[in-house]
C-alpha atoms as a PDB file:
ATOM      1  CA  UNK A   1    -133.101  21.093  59.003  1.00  0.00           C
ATOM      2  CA  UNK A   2    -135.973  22.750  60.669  1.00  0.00           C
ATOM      3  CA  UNK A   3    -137.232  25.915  60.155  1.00  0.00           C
ATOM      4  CA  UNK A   4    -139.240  28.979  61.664  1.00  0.00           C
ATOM      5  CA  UNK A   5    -140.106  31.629  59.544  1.00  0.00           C
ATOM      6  CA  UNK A   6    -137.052  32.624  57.425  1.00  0.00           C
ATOM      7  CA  UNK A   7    -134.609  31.258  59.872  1.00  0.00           C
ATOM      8  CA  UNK A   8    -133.024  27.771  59.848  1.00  0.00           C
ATOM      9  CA  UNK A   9    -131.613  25.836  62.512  1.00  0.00           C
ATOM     10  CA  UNK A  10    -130.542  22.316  63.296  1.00  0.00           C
ATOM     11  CA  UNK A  11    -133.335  19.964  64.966  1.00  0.00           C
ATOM     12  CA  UNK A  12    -130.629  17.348  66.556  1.00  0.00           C
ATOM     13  CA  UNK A  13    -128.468  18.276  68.784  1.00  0.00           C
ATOM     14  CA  UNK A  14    -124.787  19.281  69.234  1.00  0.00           C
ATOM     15  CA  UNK A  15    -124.487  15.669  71.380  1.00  0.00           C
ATOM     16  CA  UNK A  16    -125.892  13.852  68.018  1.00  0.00           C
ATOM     17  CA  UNK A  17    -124.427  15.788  65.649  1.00  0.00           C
ATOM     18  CA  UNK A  18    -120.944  15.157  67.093  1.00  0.00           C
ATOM     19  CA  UNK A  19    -122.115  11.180  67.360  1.00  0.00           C
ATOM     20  CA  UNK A  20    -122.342  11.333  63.961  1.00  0.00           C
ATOM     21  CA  UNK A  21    -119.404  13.187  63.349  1.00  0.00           C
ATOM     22  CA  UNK A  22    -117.519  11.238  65.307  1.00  0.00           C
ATOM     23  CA  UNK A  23    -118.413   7.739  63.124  1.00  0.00           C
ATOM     24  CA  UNK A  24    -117.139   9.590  59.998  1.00  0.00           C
ATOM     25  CA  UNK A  25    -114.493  11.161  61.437  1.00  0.00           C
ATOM     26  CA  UNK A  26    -111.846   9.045  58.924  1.00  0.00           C
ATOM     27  CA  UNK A  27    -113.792   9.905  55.860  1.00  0.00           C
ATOM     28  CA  UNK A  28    -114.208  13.027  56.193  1.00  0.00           C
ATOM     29  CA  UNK A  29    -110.697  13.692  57.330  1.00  0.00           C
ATOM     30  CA  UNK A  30    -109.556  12.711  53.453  1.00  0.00           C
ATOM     31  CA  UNK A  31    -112.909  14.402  51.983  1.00  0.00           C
ATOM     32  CA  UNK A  32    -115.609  12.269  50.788  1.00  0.00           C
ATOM     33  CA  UNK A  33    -119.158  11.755  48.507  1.00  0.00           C
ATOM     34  CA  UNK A  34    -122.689  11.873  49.624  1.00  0.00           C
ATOM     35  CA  UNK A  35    -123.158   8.522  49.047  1.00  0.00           C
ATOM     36  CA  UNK A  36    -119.567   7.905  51.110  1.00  0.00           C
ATOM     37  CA  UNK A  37    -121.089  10.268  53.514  1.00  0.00           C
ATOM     38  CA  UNK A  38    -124.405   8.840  53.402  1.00  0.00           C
ATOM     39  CA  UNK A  39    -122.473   5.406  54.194  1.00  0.00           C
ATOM     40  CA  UNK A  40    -120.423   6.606  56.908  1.00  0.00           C
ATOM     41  CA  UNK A  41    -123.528   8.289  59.140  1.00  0.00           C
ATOM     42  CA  UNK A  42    -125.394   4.782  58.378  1.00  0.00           C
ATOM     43  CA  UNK A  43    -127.978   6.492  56.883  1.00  0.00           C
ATOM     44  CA  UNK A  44    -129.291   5.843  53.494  1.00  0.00           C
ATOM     45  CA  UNK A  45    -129.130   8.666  50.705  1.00  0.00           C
ATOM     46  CA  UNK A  46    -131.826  10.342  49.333  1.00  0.00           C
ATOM     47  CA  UNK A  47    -133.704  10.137  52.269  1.00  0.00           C
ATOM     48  CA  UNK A  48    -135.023  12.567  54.492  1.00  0.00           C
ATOM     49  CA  UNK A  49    -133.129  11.653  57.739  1.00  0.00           C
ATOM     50  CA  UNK A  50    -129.646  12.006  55.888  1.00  0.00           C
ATOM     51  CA  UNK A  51    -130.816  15.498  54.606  1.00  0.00           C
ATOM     52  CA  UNK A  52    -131.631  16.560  58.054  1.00  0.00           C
ATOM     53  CA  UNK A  53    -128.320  15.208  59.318  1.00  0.00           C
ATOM     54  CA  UNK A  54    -126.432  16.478  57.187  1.00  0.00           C
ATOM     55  CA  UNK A  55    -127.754  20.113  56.893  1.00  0.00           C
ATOM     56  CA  UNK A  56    -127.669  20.280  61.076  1.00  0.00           C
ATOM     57  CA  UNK A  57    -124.026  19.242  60.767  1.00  0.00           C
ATOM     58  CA  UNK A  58    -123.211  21.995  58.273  1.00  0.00           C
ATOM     59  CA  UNK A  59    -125.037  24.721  60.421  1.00  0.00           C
ATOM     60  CA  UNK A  60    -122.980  23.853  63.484  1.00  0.00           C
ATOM     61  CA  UNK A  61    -120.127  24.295  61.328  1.00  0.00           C
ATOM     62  CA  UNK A  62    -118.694  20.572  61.614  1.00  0.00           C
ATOM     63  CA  UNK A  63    -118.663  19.697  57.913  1.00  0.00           C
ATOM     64  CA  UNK A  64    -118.455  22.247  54.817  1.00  0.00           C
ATOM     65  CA  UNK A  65    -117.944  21.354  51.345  1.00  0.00           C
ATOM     66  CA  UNK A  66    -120.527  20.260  48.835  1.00  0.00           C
ATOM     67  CA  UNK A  67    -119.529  17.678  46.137  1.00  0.00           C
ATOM     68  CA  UNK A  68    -116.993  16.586  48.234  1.00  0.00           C
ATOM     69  CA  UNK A  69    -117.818  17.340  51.949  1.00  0.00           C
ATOM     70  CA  UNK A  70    -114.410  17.561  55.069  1.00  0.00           C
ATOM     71  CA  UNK A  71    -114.851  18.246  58.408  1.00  0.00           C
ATOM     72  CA  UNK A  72    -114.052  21.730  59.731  1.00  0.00           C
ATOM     73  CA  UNK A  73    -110.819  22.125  62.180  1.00  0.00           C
ATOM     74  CA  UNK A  74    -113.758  22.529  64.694  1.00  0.00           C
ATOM     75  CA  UNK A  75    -114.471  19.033  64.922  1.00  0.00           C
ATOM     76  CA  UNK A  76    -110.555  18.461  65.665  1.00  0.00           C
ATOM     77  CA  UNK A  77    -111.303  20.849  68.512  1.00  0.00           C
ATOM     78  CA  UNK A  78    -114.345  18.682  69.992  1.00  0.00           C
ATOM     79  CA  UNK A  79    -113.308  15.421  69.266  1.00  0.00           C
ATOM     80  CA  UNK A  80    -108.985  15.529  69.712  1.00  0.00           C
ATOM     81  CA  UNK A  81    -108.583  19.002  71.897  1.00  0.00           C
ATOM     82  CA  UNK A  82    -105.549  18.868  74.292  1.00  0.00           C
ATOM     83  CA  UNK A  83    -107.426  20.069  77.308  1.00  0.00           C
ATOM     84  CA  UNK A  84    -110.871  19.776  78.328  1.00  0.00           C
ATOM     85  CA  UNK A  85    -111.566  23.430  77.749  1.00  0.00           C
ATOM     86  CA  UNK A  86    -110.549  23.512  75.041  1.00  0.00           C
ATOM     87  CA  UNK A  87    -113.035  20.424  73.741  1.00  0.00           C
ATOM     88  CA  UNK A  88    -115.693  23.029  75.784  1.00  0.00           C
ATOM     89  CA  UNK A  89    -114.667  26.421  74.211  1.00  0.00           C
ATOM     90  CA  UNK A  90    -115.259  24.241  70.748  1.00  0.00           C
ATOM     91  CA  UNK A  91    -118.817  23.322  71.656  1.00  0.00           C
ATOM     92  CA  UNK A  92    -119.497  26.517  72.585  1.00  0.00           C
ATOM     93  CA  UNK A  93    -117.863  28.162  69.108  1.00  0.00           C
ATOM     94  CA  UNK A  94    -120.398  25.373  67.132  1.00  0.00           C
ATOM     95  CA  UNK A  95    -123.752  26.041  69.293  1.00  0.00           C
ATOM     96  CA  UNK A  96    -122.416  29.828  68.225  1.00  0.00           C
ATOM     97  CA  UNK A  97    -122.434  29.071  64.542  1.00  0.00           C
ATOM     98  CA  UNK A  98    -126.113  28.873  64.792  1.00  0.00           C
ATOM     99  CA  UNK A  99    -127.418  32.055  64.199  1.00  0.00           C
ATOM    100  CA  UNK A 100    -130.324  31.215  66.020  1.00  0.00           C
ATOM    101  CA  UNK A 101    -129.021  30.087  69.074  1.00  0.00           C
ATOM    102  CA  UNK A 102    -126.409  33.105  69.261  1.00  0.00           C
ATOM    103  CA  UNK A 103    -129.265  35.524  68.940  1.00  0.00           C
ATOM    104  CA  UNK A 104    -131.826  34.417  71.489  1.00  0.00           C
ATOM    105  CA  UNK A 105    -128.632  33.719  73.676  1.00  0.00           C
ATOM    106  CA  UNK A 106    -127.249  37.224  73.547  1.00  0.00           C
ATOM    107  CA  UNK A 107    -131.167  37.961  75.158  1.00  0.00           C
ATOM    108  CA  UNK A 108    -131.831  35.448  77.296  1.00  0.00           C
ATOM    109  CA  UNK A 109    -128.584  33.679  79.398  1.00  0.00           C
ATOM    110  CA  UNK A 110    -131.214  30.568  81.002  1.00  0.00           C
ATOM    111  CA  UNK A 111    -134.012  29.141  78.588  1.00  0.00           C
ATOM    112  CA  UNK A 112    -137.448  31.248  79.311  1.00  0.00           C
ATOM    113  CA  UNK A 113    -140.494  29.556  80.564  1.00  0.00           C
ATOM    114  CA  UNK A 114    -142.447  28.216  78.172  1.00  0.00           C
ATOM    115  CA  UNK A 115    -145.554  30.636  78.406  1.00  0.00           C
ATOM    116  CA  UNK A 116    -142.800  33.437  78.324  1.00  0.00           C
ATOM    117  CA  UNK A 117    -144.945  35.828  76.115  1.00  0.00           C
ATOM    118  CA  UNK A 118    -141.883  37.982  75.773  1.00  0.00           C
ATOM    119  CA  UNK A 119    -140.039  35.164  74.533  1.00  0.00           C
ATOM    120  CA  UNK A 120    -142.663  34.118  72.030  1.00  0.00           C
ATOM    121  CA  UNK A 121    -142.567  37.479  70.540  1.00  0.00           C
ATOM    122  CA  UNK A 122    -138.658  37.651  70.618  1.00  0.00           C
ATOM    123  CA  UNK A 123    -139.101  34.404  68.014  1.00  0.00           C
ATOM    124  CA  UNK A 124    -141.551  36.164  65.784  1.00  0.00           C
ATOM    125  CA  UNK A 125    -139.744  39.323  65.604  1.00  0.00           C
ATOM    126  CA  UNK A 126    -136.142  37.451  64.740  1.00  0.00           C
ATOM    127  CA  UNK A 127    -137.629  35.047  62.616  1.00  0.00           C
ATOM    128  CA  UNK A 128    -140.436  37.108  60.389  1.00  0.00           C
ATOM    129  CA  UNK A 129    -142.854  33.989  61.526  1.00  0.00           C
ATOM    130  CA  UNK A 130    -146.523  33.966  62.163  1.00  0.00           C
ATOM    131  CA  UNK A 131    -148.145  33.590  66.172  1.00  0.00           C
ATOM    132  CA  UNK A 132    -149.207  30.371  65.615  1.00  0.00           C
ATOM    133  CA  UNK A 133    -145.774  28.869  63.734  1.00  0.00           C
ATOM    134  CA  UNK A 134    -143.965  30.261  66.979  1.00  0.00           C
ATOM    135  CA  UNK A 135    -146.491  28.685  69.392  1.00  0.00           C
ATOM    136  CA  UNK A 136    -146.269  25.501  67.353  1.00  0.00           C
ATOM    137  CA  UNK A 137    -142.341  25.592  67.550  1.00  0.00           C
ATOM    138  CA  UNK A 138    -141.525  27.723  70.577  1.00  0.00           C
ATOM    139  CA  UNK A 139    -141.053  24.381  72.200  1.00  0.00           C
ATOM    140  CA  UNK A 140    -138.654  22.344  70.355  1.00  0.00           C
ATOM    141  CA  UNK A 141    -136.593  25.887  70.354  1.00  0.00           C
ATOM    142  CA  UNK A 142    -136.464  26.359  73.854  1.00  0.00           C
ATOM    143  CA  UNK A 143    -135.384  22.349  74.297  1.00  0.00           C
ATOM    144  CA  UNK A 144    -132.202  22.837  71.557  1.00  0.00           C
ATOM    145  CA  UNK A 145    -131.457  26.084  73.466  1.00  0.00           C
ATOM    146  CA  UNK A 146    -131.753  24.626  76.981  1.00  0.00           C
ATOM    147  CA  UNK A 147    -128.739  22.029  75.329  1.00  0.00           C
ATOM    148  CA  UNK A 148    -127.010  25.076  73.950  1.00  0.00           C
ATOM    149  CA  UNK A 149    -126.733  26.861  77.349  1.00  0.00           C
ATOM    150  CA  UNK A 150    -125.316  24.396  79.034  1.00  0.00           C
ATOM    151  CA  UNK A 151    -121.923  24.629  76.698  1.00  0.00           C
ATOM    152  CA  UNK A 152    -122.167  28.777  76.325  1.00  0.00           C
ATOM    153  CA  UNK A 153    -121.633  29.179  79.818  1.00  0.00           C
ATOM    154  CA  UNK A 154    -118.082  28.538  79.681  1.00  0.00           C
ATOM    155  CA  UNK A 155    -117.860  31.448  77.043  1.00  0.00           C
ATOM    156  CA  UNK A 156    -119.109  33.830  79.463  1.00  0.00           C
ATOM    157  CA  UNK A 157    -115.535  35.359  80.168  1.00  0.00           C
ATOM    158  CA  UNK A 158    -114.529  38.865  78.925  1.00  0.00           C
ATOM    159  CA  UNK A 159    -113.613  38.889  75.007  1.00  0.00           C
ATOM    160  CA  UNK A 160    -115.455  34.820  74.428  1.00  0.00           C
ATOM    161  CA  UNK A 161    -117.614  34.645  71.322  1.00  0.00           C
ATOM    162  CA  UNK A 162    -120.372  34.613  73.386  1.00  0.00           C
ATOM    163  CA  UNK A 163    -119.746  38.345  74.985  1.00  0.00           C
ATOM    164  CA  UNK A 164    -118.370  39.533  71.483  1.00  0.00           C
ATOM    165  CA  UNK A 165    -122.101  38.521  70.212  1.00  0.00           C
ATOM    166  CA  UNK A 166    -123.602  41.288  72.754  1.00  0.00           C
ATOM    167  CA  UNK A 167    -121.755  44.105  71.158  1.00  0.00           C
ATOM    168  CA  UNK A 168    -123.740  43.238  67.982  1.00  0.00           C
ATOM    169  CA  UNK A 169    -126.675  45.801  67.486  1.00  0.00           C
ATOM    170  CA  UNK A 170    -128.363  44.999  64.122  1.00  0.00           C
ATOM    171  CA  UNK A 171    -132.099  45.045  64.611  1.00  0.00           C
ATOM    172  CA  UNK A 172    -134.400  46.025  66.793  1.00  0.00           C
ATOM    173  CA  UNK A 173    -137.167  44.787  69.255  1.00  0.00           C
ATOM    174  CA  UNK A 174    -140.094  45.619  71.228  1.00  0.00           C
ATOM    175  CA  UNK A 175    -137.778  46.342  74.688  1.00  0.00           C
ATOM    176  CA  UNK A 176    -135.228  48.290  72.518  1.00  0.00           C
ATOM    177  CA  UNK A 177    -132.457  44.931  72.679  1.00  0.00           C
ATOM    178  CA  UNK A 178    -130.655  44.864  69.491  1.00  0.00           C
ATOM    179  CA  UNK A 179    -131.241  41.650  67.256  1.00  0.00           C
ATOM    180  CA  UNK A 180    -129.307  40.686  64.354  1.00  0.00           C
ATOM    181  CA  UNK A 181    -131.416  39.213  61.565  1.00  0.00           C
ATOM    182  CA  UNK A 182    -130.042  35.972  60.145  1.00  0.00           C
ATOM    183  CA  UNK A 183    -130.487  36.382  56.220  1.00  0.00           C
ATOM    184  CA  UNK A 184    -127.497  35.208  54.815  1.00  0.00           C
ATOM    185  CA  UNK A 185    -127.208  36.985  51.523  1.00  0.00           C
ATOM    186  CA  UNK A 186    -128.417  39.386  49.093  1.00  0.00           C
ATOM    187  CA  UNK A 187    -128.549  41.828  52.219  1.00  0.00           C
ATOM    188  CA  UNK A 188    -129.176  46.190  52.699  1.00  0.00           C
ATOM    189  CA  UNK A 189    -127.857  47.783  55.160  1.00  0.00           C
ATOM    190  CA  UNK A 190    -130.352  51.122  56.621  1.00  0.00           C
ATOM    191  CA  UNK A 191    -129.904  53.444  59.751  1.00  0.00           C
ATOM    192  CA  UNK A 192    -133.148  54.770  61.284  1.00  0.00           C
ATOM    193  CA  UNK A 193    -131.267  57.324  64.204  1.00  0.00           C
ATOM    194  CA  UNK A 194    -129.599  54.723  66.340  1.00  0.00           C
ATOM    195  CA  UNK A 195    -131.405  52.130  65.193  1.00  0.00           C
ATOM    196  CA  UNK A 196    -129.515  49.512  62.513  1.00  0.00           C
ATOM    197  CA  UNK A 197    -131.288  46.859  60.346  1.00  0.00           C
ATOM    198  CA  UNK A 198    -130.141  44.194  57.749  1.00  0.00           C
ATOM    199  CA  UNK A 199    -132.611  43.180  55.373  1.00  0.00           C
ATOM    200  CA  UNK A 200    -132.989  41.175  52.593  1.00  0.00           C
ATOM    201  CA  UNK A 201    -133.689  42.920  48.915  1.00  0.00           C
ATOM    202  CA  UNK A 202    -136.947  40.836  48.322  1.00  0.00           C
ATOM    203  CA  UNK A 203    -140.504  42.307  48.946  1.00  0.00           C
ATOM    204  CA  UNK A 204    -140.186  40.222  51.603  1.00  0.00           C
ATOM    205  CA  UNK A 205    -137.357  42.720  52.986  1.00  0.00           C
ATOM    206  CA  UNK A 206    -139.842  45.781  52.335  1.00  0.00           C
ATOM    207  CA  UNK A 207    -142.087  44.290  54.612  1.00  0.00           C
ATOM    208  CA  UNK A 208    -139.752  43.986  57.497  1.00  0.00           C
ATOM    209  CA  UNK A 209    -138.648  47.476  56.620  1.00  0.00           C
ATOM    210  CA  UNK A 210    -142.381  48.370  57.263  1.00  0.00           C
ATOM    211  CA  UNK A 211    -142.446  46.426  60.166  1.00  0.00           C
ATOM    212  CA  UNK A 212    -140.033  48.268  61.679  1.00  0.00           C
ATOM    213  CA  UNK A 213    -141.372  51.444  61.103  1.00  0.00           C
ATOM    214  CA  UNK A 214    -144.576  50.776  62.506  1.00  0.00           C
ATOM    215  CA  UNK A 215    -142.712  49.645  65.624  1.00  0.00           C
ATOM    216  CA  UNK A 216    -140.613  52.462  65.954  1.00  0.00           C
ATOM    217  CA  UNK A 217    -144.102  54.170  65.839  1.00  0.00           C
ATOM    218  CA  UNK A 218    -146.124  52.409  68.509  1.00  0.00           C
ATOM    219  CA  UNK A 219    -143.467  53.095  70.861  1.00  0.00           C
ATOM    220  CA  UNK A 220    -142.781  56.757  69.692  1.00  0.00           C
ATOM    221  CA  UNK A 221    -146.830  57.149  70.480  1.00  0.00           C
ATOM    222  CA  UNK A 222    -146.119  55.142  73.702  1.00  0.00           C
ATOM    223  CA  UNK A 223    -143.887  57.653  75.202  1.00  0.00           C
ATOM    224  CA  UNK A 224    -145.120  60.810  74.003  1.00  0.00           C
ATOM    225  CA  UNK A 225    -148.558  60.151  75.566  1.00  0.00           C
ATOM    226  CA  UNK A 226    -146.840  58.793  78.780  1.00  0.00           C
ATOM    227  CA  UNK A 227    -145.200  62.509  79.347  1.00  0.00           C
END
């Protein structure tokens, strides 16, 4: 599973992961080990290709489980649907389960250049990472969404996951577009006028509290010397 900053995300694709999910299909259908999982991928356990395998086919939401891991009636969807939109609708539901994906996708509908400063700072602002982690990673982000796209458009229709995602305002960025921070538990909830944030309760949450703040500040100064 690769990281940036706080946030995970898968580094193989949905095309591998559903490879892979496709040669244990019959295992998993009954529930099965790690080491029958292990077995089934053709990977060996303990190492650290199964561990990234594994974790990227959780996060798309294909497998769930831990001592004894099924597949999800998503990968029913992709593998057996009746119709071919349906098999699409069901990539585009797992690219969604991603929180990463669904968050730079309900900014940017084609992936951004690759010098896209904007974009660079939309990363570090989601994620909680460091210039030079983004810079380092911006890349391999941009390739998994430039996959990701390719299956969201079909979810572009009134009342798809994709358009529901929009409607989510949770955080807040330098062009005033709402982004929901991906911490999955252990969460506080705080309303700054019309502006909503999620944060962890760590001392890593106060800081991104702060952050905020000092945001909300810049710009405040921004306009008020701009009238």
């Amino acid at each position: 599973m690769a990281t940036l900053g706080k946030v995970e995300y898968p580094d193989i694709t949905l095309d591998s992961a559903v490879e892979y999910i496709g040669k244990s299909f019959r295992v998993l259908s009954e529930g099965i080990g790690r080491d029958g999982l292990a077995q089934a991928l053709n990977l060996r356990l303990g190492t650290g290709n199964f561990a990234r395998v594994s974790s990227s086919l959780r996060r798309y939401g294909l497998i769930e489980g831990h001592g004894t891991f099924k597949k999800t009636p998503l990968v029913d969807q992709i593998l057996h649907g009746f119709t071919q939109e349906d098999k699409e609708k069901a990539r585009a539901q797992a690219w969604l389960h991603v929180d990463l994906i669904r968050e730079i996708y309900t900014r940017y509908k084609f992936p951004p250049s690759e010098k896209d400063g904007e974009f660079l700072a939309f990363l570090s602002k989601l994620t909680g990472a460091e210039p030079g982690e983004v810079r380092e990673k911006a890349s391999s982000v941009r390739g998994l969404f430039g996959e990701a796209v390719k299956d969201l458009k079909v979810t572009e229709n009134s009342g798809s996951p994709a358009a529901e995602t929009q409607s989510q305002s949770r955080f807040f960025s330098s062009s005033e577009m709402p982004i929901t921070p991906v911490s999955p538990s252990g969460l506080i909830d705080a309303k700054l006028g019309d502006v909503y944030i999620r944060i962890p309760r760590t001392d890593e949450g106060l800081q991104i509290a702060r952050k905020v703040i000092d945001l909300l500040a810049l710009q405040i100064e921004g306009f008020t010397e701009t009238r």
